[in-house]
C-alpha atoms as a PDB file:
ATOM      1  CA  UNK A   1      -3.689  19.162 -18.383  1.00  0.00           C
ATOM      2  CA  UNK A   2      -5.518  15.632 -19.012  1.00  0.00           C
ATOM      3  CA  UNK A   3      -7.914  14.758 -16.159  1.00  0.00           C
ATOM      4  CA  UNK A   4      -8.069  11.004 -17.640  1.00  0.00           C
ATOM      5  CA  UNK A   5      -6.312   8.630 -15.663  1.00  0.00           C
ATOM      6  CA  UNK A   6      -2.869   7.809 -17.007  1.00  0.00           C
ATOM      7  CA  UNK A   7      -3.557   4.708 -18.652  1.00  0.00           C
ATOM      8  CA  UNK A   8      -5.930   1.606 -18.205  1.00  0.00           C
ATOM      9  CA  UNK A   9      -4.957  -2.117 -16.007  1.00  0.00           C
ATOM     10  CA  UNK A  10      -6.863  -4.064 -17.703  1.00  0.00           C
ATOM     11  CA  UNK A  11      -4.151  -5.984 -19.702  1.00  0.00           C
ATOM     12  CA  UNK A  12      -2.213  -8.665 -19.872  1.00  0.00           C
ATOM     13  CA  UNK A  13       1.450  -7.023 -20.341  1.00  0.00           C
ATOM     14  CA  UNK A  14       2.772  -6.348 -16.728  1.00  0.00           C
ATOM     15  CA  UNK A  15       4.811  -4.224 -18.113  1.00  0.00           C
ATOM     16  CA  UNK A  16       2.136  -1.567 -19.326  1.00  0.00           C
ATOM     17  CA  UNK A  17       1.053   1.417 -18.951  1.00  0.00           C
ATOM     18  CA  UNK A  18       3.591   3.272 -19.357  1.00  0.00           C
ATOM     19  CA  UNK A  19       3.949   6.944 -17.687  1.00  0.00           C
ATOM     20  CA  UNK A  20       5.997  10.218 -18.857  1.00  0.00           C
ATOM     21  CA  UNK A  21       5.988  11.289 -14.635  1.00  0.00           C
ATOM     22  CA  UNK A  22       6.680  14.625 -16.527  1.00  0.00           C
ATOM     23  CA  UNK A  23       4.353  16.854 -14.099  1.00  0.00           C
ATOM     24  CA  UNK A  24       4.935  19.788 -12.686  1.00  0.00           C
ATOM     25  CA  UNK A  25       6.335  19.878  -8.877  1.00  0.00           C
ATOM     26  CA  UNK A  26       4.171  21.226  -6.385  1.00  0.00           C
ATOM     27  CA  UNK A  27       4.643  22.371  -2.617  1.00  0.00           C
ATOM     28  CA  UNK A  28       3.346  19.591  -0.198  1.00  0.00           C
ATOM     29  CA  UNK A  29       0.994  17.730   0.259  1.00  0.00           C
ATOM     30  CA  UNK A  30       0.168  17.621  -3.417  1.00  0.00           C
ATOM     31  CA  UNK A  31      -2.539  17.338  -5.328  1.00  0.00           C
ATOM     32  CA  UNK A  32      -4.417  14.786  -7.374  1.00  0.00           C
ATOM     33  CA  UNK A  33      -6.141  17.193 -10.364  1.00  0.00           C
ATOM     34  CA  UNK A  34      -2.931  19.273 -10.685  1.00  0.00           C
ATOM     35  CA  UNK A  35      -1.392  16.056 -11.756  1.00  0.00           C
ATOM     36  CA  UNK A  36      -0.166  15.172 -15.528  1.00  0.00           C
ATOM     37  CA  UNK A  37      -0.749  12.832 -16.237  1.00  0.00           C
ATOM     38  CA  UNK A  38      -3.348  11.891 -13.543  1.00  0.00           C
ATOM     39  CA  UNK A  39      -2.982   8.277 -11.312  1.00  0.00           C
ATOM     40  CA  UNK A  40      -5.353   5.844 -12.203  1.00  0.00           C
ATOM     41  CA  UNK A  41      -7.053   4.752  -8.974  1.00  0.00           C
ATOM     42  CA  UNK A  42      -9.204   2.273 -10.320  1.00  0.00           C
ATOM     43  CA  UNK A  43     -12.022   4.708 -11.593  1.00  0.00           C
ATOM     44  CA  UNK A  44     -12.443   2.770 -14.966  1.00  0.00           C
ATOM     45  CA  UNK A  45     -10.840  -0.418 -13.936  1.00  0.00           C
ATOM     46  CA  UNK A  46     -11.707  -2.043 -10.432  1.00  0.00           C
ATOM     47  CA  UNK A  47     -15.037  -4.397 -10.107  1.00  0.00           C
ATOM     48  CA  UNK A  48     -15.890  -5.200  -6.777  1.00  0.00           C
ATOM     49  CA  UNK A  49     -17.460  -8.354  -5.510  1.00  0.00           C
ATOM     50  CA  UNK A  50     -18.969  -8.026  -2.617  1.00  0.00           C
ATOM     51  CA  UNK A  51     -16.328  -9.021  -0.682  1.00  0.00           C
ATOM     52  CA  UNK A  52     -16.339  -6.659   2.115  1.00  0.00           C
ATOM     53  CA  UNK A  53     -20.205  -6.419   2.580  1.00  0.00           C
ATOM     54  CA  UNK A  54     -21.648  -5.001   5.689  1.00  0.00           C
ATOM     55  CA  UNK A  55     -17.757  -4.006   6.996  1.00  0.00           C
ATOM     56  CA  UNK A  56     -16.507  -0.032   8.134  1.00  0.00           C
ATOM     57  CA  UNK A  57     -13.832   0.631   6.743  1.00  0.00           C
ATOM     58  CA  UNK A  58     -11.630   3.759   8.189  1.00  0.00           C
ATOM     59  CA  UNK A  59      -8.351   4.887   5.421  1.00  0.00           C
ATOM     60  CA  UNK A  60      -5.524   7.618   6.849  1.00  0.00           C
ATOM     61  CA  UNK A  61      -4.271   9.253   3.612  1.00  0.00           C
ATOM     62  CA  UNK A  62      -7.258   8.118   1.794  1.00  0.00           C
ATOM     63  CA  UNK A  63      -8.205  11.751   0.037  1.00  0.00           C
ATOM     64  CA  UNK A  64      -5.389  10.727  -2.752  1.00  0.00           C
ATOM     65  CA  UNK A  65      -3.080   7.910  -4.025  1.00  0.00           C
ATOM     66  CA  UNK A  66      -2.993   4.462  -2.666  1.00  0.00           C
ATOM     67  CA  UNK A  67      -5.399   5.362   0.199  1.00  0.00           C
ATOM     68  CA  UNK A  68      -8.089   6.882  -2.446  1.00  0.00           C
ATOM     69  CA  UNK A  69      -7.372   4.103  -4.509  1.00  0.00           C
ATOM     70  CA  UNK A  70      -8.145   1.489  -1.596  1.00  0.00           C
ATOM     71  CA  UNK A  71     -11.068   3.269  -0.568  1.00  0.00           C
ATOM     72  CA  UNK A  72     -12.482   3.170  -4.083  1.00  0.00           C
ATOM     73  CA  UNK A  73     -11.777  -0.649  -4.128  1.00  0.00           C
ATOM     74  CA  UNK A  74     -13.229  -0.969  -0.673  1.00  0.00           C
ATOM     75  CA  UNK A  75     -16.734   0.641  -1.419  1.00  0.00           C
ATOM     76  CA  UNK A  76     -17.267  -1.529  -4.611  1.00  0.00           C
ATOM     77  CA  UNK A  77     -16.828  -4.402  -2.225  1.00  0.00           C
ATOM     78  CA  UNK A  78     -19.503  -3.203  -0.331  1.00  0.00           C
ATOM     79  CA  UNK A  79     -17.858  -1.429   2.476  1.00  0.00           C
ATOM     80  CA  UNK A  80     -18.863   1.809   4.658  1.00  0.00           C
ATOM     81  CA  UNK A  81     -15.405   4.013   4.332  1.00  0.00           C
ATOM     82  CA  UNK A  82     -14.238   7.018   6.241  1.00  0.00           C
ATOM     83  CA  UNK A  83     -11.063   8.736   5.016  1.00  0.00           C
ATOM     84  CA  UNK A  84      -8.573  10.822   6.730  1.00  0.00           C
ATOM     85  CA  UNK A  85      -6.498  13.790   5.439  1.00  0.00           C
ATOM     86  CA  UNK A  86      -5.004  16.850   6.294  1.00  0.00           C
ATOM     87  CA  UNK A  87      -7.244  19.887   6.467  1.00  0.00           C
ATOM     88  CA  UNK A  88      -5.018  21.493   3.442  1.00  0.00           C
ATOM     89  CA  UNK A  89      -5.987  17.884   1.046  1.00  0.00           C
ATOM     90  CA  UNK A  90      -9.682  19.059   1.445  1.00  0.00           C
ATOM     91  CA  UNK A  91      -9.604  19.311  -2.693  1.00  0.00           C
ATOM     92  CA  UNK A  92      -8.702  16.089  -3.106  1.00  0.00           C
ATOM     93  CA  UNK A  93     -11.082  14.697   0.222  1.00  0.00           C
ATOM     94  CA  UNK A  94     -13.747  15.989  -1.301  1.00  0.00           C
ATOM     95  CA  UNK A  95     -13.429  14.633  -4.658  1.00  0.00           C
ATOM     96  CA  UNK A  96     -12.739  10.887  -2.902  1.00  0.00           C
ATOM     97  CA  UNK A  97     -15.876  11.338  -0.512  1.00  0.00           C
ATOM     98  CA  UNK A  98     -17.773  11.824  -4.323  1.00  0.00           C
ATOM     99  CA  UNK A  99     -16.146   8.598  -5.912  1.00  0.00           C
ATOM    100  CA  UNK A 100     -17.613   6.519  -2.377  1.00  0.00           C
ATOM    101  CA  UNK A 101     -21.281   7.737  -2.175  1.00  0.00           C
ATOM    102  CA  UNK A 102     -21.303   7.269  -6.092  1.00  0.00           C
ATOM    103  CA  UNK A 103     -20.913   3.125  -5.645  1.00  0.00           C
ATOM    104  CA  UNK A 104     -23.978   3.586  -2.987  1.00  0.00           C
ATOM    105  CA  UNK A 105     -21.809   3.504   0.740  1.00  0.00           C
ATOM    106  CA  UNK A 106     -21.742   6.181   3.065  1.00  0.00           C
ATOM    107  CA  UNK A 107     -18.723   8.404   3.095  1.00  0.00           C
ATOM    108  CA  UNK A 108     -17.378   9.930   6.174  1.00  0.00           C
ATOM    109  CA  UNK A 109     -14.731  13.267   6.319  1.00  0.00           C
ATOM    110  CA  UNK A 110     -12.268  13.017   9.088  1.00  0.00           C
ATOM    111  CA  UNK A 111      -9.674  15.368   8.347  1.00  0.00           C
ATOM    112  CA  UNK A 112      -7.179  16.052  10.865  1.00  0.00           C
ATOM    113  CA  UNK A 113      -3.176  15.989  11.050  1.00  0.00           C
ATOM    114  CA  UNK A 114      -1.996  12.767  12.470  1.00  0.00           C
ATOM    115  CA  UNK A 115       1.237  14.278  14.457  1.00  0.00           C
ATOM    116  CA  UNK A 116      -1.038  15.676  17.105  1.00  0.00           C
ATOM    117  CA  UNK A 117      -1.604  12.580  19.803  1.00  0.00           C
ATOM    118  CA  UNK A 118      -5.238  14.346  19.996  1.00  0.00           C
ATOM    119  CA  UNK A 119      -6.247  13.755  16.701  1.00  0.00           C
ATOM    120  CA  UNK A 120      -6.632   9.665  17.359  1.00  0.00           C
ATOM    121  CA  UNK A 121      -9.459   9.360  19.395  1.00  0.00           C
ATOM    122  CA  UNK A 122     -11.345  11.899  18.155  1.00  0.00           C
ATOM    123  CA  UNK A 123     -10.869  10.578  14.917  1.00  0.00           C
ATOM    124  CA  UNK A 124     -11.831   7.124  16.114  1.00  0.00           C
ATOM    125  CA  UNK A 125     -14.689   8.349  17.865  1.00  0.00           C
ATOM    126  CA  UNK A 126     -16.101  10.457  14.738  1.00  0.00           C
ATOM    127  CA  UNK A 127     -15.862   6.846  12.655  1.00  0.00           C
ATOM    128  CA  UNK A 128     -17.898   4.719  15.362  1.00  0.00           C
ATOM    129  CA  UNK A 129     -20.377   7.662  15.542  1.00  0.00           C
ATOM    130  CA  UNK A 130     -20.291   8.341  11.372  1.00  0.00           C
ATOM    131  CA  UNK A 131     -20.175   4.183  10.326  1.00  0.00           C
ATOM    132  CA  UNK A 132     -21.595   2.576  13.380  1.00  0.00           C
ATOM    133  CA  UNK A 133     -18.686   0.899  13.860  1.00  0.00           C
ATOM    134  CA  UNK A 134     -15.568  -0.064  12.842  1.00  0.00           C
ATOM    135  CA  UNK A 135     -13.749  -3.385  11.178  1.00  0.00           C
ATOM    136  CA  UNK A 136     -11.435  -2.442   9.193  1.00  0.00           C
ATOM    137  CA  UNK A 137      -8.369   0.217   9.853  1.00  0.00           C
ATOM    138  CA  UNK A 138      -6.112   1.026   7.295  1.00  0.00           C
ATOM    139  CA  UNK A 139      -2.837   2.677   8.357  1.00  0.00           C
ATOM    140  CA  UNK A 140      -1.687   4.273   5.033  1.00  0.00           C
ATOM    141  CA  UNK A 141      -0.998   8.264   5.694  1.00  0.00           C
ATOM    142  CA  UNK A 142       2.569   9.041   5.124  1.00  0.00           C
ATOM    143  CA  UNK A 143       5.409  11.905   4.669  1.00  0.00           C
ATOM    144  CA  UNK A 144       8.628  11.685   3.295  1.00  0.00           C
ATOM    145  CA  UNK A 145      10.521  14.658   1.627  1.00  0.00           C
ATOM    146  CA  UNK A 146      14.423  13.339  -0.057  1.00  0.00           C
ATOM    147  CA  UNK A 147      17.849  14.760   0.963  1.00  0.00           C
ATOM    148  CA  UNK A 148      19.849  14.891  -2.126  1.00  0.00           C
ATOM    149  CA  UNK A 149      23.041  14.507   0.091  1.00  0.00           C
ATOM    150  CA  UNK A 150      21.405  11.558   2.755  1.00  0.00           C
ATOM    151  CA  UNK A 151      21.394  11.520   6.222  1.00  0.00           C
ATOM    152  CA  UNK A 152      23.537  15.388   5.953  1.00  0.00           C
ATOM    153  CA  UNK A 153      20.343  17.115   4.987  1.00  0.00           C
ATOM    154  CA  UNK A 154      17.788  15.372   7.584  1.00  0.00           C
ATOM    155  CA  UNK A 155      17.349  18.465   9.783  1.00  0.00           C
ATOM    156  CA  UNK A 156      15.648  17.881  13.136  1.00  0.00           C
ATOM    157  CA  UNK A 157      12.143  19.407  12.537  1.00  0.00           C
ATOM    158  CA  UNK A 158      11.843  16.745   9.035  1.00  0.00           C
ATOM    159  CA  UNK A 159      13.014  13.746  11.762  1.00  0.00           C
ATOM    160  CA  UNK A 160      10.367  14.636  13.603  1.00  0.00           C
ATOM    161  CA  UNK A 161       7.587  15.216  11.031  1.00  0.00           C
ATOM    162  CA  UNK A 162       8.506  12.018   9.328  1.00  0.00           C
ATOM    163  CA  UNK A 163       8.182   9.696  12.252  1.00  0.00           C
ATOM    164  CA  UNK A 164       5.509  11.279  14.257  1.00  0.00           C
ATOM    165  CA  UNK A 165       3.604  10.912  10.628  1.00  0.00           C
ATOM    166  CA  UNK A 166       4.665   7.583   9.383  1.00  0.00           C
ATOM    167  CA  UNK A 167       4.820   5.932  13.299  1.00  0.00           C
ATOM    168  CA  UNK A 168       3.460   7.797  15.851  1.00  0.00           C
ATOM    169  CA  UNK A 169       0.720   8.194  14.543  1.00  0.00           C
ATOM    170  CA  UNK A 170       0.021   4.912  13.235  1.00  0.00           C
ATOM    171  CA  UNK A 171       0.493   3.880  16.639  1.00  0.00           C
ATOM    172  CA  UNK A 172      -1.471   6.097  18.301  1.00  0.00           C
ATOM    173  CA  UNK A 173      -4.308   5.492  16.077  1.00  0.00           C
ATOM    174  CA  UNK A 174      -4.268   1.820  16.001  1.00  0.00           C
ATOM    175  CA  UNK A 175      -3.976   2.412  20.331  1.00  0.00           C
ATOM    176  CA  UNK A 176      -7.593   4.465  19.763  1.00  0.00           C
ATOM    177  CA  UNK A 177      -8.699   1.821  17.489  1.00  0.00           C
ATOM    178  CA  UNK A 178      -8.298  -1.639  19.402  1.00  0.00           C
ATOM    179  CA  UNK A 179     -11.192  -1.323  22.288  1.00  0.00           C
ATOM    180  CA  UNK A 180     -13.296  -1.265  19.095  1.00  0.00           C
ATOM    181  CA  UNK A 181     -12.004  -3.991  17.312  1.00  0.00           C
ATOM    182  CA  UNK A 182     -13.986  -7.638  17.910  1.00  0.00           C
ATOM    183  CA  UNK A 183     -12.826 -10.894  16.321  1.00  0.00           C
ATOM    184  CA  UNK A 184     -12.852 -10.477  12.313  1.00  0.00           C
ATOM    185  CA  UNK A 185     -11.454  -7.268  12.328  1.00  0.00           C
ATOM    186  CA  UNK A 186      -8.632  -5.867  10.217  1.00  0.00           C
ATOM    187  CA  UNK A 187      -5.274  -3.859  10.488  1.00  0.00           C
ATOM    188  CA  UNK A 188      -3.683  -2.884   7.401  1.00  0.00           C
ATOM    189  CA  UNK A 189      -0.125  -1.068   7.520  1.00  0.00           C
ATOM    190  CA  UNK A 190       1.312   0.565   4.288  1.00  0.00           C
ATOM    191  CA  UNK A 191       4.802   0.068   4.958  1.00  0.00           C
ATOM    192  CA  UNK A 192       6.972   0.447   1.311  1.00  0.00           C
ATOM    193  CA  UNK A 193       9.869  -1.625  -0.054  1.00  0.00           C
ATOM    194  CA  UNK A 194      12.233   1.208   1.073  1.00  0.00           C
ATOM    195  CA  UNK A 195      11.875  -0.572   4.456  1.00  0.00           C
ATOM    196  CA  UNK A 196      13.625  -3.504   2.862  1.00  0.00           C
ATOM    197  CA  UNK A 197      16.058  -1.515   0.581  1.00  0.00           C
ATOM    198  CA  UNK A 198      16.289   1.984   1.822  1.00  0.00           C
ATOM    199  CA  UNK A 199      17.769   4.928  -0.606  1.00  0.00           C
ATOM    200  CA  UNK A 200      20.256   7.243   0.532  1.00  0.00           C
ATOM    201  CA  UNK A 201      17.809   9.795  -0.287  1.00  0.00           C
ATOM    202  CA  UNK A 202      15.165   8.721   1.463  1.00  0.00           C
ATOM    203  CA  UNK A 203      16.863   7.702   4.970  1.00  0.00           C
ATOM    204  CA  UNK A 204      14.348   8.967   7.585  1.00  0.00           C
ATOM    205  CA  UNK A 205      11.502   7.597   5.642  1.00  0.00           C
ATOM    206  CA  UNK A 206      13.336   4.156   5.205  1.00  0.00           C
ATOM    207  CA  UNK A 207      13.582   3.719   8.940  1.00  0.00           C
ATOM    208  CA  UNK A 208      10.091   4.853   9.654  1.00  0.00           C
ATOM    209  CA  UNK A 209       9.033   1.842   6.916  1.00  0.00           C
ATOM    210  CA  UNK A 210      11.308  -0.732   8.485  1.00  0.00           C
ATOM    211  CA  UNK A 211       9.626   0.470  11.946  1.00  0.00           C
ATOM    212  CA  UNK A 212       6.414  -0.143  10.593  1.00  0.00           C
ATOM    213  CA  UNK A 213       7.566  -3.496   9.170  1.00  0.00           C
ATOM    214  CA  UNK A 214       8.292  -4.656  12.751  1.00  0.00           C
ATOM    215  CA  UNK A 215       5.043  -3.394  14.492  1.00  0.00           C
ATOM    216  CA  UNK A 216       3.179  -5.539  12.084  1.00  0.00           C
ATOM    217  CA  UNK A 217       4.289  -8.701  13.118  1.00  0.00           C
ATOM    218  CA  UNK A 218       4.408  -7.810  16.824  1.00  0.00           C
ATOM    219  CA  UNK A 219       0.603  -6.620  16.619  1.00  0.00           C
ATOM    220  CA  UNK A 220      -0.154  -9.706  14.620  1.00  0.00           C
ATOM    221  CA  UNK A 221       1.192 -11.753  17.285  1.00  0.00           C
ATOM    222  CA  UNK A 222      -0.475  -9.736  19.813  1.00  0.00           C
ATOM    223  CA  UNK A 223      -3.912  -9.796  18.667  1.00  0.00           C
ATOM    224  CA  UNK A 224      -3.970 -13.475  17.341  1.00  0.00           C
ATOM    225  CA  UNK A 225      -5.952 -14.269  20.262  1.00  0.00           C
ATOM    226  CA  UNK A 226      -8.674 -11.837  19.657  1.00  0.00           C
ATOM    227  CA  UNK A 227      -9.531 -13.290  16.368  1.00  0.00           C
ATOM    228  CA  UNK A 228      -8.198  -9.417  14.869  1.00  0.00           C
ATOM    229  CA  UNK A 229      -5.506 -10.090  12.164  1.00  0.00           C
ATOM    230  CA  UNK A 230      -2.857  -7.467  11.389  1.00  0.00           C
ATOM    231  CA  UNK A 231      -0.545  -7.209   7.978  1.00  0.00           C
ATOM    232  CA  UNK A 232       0.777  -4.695   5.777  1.00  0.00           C
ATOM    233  CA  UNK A 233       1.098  -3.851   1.944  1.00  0.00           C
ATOM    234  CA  UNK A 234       4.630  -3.049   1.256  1.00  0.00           C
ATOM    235  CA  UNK A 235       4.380  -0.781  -2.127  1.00  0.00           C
ATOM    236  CA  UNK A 236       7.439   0.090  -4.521  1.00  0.00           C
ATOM    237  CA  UNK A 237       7.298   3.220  -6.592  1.00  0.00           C
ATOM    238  CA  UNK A 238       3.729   4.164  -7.072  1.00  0.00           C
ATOM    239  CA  UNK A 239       2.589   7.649  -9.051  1.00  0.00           C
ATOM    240  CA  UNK A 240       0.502   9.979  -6.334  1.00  0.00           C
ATOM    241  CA  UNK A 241       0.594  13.574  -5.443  1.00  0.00           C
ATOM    242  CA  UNK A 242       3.366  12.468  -2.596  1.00  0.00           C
ATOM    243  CA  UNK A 243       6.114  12.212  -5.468  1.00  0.00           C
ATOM    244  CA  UNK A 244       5.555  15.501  -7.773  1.00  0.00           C
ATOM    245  CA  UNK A 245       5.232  17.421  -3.790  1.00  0.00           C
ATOM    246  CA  UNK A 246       8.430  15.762  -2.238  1.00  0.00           C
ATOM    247  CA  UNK A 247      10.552  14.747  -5.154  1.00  0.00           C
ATOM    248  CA  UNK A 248      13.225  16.523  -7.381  1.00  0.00           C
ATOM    249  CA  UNK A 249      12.511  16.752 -11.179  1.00  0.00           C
ATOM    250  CA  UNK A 250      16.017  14.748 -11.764  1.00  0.00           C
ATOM    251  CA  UNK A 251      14.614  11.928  -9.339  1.00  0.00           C
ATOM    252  CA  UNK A 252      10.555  12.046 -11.096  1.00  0.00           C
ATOM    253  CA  UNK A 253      12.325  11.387 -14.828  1.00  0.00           C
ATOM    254  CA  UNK A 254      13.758   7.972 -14.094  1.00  0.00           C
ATOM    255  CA  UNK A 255      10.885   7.477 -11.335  1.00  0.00           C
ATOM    256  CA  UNK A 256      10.614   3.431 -11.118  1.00  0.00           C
ATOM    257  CA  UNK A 257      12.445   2.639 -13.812  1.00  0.00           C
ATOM    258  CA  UNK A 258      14.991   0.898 -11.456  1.00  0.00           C
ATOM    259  CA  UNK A 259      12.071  -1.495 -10.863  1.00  0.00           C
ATOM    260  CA  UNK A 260      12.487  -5.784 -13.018  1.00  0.00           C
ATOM    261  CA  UNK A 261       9.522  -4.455 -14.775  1.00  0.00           C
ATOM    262  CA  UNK A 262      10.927  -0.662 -15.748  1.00  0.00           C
ATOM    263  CA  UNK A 263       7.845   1.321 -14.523  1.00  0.00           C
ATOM    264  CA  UNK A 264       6.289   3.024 -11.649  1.00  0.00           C
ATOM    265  CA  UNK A 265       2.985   1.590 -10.660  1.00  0.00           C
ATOM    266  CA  UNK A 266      -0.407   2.992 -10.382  1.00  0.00           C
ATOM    267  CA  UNK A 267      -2.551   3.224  -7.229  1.00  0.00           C
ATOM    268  CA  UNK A 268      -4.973   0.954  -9.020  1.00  0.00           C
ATOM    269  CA  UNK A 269      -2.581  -1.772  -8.655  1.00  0.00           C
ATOM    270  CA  UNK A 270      -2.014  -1.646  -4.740  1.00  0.00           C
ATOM    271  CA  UNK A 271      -5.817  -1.593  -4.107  1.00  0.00           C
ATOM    272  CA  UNK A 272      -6.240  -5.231  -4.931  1.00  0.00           C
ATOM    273  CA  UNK A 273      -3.627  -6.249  -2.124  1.00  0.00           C
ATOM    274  CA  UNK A 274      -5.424  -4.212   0.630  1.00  0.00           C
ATOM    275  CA  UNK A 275      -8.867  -6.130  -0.095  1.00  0.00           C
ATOM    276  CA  UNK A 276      -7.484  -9.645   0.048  1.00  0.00           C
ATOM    277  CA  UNK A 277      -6.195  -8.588   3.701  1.00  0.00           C
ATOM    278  CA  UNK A 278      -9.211  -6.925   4.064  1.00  0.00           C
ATOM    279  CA  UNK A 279     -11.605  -9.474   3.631  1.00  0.00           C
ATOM    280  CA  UNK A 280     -12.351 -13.032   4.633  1.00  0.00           C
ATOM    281  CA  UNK A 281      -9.769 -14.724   1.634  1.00  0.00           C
ATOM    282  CA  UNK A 282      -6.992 -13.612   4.079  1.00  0.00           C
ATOM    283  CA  UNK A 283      -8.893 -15.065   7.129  1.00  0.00           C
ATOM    284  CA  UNK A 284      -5.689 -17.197   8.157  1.00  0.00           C
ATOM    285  CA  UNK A 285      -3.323 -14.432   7.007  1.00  0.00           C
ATOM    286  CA  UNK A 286      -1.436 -12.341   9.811  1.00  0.00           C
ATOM    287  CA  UNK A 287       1.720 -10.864  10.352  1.00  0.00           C
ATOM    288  CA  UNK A 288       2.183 -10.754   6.591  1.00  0.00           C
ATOM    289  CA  UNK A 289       4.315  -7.760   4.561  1.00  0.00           C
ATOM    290  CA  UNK A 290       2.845  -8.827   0.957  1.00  0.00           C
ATOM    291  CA  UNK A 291       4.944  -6.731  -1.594  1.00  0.00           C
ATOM    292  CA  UNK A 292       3.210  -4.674  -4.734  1.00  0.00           C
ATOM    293  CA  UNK A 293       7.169  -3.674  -6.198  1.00  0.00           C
ATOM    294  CA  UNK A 294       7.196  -4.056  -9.600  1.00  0.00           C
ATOM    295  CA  UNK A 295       9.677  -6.821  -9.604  1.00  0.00           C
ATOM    296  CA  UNK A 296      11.707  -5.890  -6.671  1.00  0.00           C
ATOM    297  CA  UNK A 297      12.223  -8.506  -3.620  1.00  0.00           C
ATOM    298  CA  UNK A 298      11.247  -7.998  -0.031  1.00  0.00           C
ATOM    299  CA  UNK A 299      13.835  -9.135   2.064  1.00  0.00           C
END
């Protein structure tokens, strides 16, 4: 197994690199190093800027994938970050937590499983103590698992596992969050293009996205008047550990293929999204669902 990244961003050709998602399947939630080949989260390609200097940064599902990939991108820009994961990612947490306090910002651990209501303020409260503070709060964990035969197969224990994951918990967290939050601050929802065009296979999950889609813009308009913006990075197919841990071999061979430009994207290339919302180039951006699809319209 190759522990390079998959295959370098820095090109022209939007159509390029292109991935054999060939990898074994593994039980969930995945993992990054059992991975072949591996996502490319930026490790070789991102340069930072400065652009989020000084700000705290707190990622849910930031041990792996887009969230390790944004918190990568984040403390190049100059930001503080604390990641959360579940206890069982600690493989992957601790191997994100390295890539952080390698660019020079403090890393912070707060592992915990976002379907217990407990887990939110203690998480919030671990950040202020850990970073001082908090600006920036990136909703990204998720779970989704397909149902080869649709909305048949969605048994009641996956119901509730996907949406206390994907919106409980973003809610509960973001609830924990605001008494924090002062005027500059941040909310960042990953939300996905199945929210827009849901799969048969993929029903639960689709709803839970379109759910998130809608709290976006209501907490944008909400918040307006405390100077806190809120918007959300709706991804398309993207190669992390969530696919080879949820996803049938028959589904991982054609794996974004569907997409206008024929390929499955890298975490690398969501991470860019999440720091224009982050930082002070989206100052009069809120409420927004900014698509990375490959090609494939929102709406």
């Amino acid at each position: 197994m190759s522990n390079e990244p998959s295959g370098t961003l820095d090109q022209d050709d939007p159509r390029g690199p292109a991935v054999d998602p060939s990898t074994e399947l593994q039980q969930y939630p995945g993992f990054t190093e059992r991975m072949d080949p591996r996502p490319d989260h930026g490790e070789d390609s991102y340069t930072g800027h400065g652009r989020l200097s000084g700000r705290r940064a707190f990622i849910t599902g930031g041990d792996s994938g887009i969230g390790r990939a944004v918190a990568l991108a984040f403390a190049r820009e100059g930001a503080d970050v604390a990641i959360g994961y579940l206890p069982e990612e600690e493989e992957d947490g601790a191997s994100c937590l390295e890539l952080i306090r390698a660019e020079g910002r403090t890393a912070l651990a707060v592992p915990g499983d976002l379907r217990d209501e407990a887990y939110a303020p203690a998480a919030i409260s671990r950040v202020l103590d850990g970073l001082g503070g908090l600006d920036i709060l990136v909703n990204n964990a998720g779970y989704h698992i397909a149902q080869p035969n649709g909305l048949p197969d969605v048994d009641a224990d996956q119901l509730r596992r996907t949406f206390e994951t994907n919106v409980y918990g973003t809610i509960w967290l973001t609830q924990a969050a605001l008494p924090h939050l002062t005027a500059g601050a941040s909310i960042i929802n990953t939300t996905s293009v199945q929210g827009y065009h849901p799969s048969r296979n993929l029903m639960d999950y689709a709803a839970t996205k379109a759910a998130l889609n809608n709290l976006t813009v209501s907490l944008a308009e909400m918040l307006g008047e405390r100077g806190i913006r809120v918007n959300a990075v709706a991804p398309g197919p993207v190669w992390t550990p969530l696919q080879p841990a949820t996803t049938t071999s028959e589904k991982l061979e054609s794996f974004g293929e569907g997409t206008p430009l024929g390929r499955m994207g890298q975490p690398a290339e969501l991470a860019g999204a999440y720091v224009f919302l982050a930082s002070n180039d989206a100052r009069y951006v809120s409420g927004e669902v900014l698509g990375v699809t490959g090609g494939t319209p929102l709406g």
